[in-house]
C-alpha atoms as a PDB file:
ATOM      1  CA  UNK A   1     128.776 359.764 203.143  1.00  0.00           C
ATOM      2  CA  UNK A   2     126.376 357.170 203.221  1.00  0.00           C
ATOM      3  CA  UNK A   3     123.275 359.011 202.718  1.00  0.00           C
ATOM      4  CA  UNK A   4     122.203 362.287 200.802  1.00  0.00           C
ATOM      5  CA  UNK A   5     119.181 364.295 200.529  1.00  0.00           C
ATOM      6  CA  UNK A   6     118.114 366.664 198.257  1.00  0.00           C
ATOM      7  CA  UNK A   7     115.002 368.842 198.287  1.00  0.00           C
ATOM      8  CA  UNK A   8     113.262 370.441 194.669  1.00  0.00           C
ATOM      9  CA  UNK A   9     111.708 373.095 194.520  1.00  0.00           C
ATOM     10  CA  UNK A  10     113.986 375.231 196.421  1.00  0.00           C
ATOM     11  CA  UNK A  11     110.752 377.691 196.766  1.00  0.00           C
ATOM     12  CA  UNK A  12     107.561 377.136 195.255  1.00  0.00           C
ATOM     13  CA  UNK A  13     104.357 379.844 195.495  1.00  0.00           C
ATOM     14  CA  UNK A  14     101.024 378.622 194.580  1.00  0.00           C
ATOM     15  CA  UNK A  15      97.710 379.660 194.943  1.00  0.00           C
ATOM     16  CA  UNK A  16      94.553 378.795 197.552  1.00  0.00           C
ATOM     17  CA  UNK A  17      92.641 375.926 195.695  1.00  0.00           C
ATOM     18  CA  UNK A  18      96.046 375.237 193.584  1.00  0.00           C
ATOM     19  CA  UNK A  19      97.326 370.998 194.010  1.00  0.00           C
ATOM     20  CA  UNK A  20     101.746 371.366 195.022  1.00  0.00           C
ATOM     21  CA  UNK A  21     104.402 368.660 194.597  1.00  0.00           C
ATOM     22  CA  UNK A  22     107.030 368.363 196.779  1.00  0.00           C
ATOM     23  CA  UNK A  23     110.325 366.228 195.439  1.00  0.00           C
ATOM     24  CA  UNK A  24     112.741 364.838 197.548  1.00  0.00           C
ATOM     25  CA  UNK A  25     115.819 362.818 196.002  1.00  0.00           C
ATOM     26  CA  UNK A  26     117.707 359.991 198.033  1.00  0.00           C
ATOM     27  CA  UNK A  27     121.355 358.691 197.645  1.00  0.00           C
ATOM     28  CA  UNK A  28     122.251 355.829 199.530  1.00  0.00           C
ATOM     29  CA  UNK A  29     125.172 354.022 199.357  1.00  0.00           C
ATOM     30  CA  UNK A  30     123.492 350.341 199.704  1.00  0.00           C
ATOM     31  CA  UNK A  31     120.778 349.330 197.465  1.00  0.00           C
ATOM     32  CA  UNK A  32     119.048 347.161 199.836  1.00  0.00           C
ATOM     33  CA  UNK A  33     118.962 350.054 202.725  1.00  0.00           C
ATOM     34  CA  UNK A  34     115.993 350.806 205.406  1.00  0.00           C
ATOM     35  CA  UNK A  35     114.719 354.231 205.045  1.00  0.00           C
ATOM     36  CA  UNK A  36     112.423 356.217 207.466  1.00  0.00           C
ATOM     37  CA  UNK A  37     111.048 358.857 205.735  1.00  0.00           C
ATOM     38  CA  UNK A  38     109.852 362.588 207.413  1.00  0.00           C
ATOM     39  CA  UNK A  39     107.790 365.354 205.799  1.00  0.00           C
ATOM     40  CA  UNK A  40     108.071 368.131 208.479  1.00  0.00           C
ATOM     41  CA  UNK A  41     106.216 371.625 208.368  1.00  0.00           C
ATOM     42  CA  UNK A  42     107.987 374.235 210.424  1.00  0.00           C
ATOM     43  CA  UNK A  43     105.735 376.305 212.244  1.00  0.00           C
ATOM     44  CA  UNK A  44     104.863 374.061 215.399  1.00  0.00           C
ATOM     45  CA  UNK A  45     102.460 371.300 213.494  1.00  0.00           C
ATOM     46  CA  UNK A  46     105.102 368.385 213.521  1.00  0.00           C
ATOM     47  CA  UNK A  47     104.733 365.635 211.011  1.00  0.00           C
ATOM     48  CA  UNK A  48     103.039 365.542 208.354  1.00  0.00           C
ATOM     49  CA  UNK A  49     103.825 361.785 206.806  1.00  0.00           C
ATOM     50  CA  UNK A  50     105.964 359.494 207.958  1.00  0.00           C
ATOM     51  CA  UNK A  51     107.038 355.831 206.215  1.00  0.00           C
ATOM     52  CA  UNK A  52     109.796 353.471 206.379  1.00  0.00           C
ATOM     53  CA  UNK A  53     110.647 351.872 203.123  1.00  0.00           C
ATOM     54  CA  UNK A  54     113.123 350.104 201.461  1.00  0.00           C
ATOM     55  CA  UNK A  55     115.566 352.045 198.927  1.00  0.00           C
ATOM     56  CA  UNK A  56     114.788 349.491 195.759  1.00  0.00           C
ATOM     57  CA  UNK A  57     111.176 349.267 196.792  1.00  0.00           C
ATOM     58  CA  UNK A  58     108.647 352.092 194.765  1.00  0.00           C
ATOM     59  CA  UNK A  59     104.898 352.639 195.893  1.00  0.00           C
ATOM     60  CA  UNK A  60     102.589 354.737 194.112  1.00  0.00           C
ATOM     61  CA  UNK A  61     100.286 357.234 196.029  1.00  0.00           C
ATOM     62  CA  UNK A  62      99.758 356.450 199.156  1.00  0.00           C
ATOM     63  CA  UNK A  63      97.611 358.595 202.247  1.00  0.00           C
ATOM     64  CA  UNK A  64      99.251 360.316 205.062  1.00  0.00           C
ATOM     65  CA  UNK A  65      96.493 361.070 207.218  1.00  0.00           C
ATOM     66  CA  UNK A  66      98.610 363.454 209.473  1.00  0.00           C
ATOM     67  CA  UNK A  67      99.217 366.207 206.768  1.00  0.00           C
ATOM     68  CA  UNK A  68      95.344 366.560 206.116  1.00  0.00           C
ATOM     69  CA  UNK A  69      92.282 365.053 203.667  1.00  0.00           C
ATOM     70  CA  UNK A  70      94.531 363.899 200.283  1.00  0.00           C
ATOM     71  CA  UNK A  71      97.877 364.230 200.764  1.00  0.00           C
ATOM     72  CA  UNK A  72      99.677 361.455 199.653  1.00  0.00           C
ATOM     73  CA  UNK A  73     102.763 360.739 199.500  1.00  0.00           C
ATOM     74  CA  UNK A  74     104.725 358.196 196.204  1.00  0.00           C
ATOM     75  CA  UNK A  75     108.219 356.692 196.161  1.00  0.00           C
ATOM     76  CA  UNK A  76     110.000 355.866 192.709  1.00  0.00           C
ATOM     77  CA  UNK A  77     113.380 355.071 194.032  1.00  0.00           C
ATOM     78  CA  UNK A  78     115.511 357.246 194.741  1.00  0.00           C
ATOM     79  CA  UNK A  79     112.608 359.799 194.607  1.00  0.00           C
ATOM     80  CA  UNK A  80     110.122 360.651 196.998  1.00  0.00           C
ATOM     81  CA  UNK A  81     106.784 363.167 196.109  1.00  0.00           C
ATOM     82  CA  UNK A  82     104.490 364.707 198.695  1.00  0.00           C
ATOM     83  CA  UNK A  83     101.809 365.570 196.820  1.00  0.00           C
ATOM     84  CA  UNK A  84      98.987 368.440 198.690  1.00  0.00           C
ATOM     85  CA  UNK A  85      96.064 368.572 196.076  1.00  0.00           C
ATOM     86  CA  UNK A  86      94.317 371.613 197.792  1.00  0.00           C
ATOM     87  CA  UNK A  87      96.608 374.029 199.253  1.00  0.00           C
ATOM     88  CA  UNK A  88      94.859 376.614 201.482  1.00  0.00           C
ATOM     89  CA  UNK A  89      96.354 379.615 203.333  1.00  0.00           C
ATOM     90  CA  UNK A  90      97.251 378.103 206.256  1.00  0.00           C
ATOM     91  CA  UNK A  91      99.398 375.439 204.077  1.00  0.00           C
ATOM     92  CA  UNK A  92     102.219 378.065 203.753  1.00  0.00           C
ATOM     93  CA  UNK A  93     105.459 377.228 205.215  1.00  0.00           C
ATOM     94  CA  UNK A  94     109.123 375.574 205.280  1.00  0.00           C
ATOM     95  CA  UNK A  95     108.632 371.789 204.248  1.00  0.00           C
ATOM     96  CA  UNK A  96     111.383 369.490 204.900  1.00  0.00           C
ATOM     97  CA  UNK A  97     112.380 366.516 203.736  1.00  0.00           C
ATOM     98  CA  UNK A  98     114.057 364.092 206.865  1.00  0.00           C
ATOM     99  CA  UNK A  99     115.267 360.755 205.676  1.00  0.00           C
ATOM    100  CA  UNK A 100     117.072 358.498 208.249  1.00  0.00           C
ATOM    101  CA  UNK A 101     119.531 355.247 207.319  1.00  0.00           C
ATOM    102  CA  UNK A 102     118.129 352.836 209.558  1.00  0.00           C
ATOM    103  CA  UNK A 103     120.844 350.060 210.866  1.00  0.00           C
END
């Protein structure tokens, strides 16, 4: 296939107060390719950062106001960190990774 997502940690249990990293790794085929990039949190609350970038392209830190005061998200191609520097109780959940191959 064209495109290929992986997600590390599988599982990851931290404390209130602890800071989290979430990895995601991207495979694309083309070099030059579009991304749109998803961090969804199960549980009802939708997006929490969303970006489109280009596969060759890195950025360091940058804010995604959806998912709450300092998370960030960085891109070192081909991967992606969501970084949460103070995780609180209600920050538990499934945290998925949705890249799309735009055309």
């Amino acid at each position: 296939g064209a495109l290929r997502v992986i997600q590390d940690p599988g599982a990851v249990q931290v404390a209130a107060g602890d800071a989290v990293a979430l990895r995601c790794r991207v495979e694309v085929a083309e070099s030059g390719a579009v991304l749109r990039m998803e961090w969804v949190r199960d549980g009802g609350l939708g997006v929490l950062c969303v970006t489109r970038l280009r596969f060759v392209t890195p950025f360091s830190l940058s804010p995604c106001p959806a998912g709450g005061p300092g998370v960030q998200l960085a891109w070192d191609p081909p991967r992606a960190t969501l970084s949460l520097p103070q995780v609180r109780g209600n920050d538990s959940g499934r945290y998925l990774c949705r890249v799309t191959l735009e055309i």
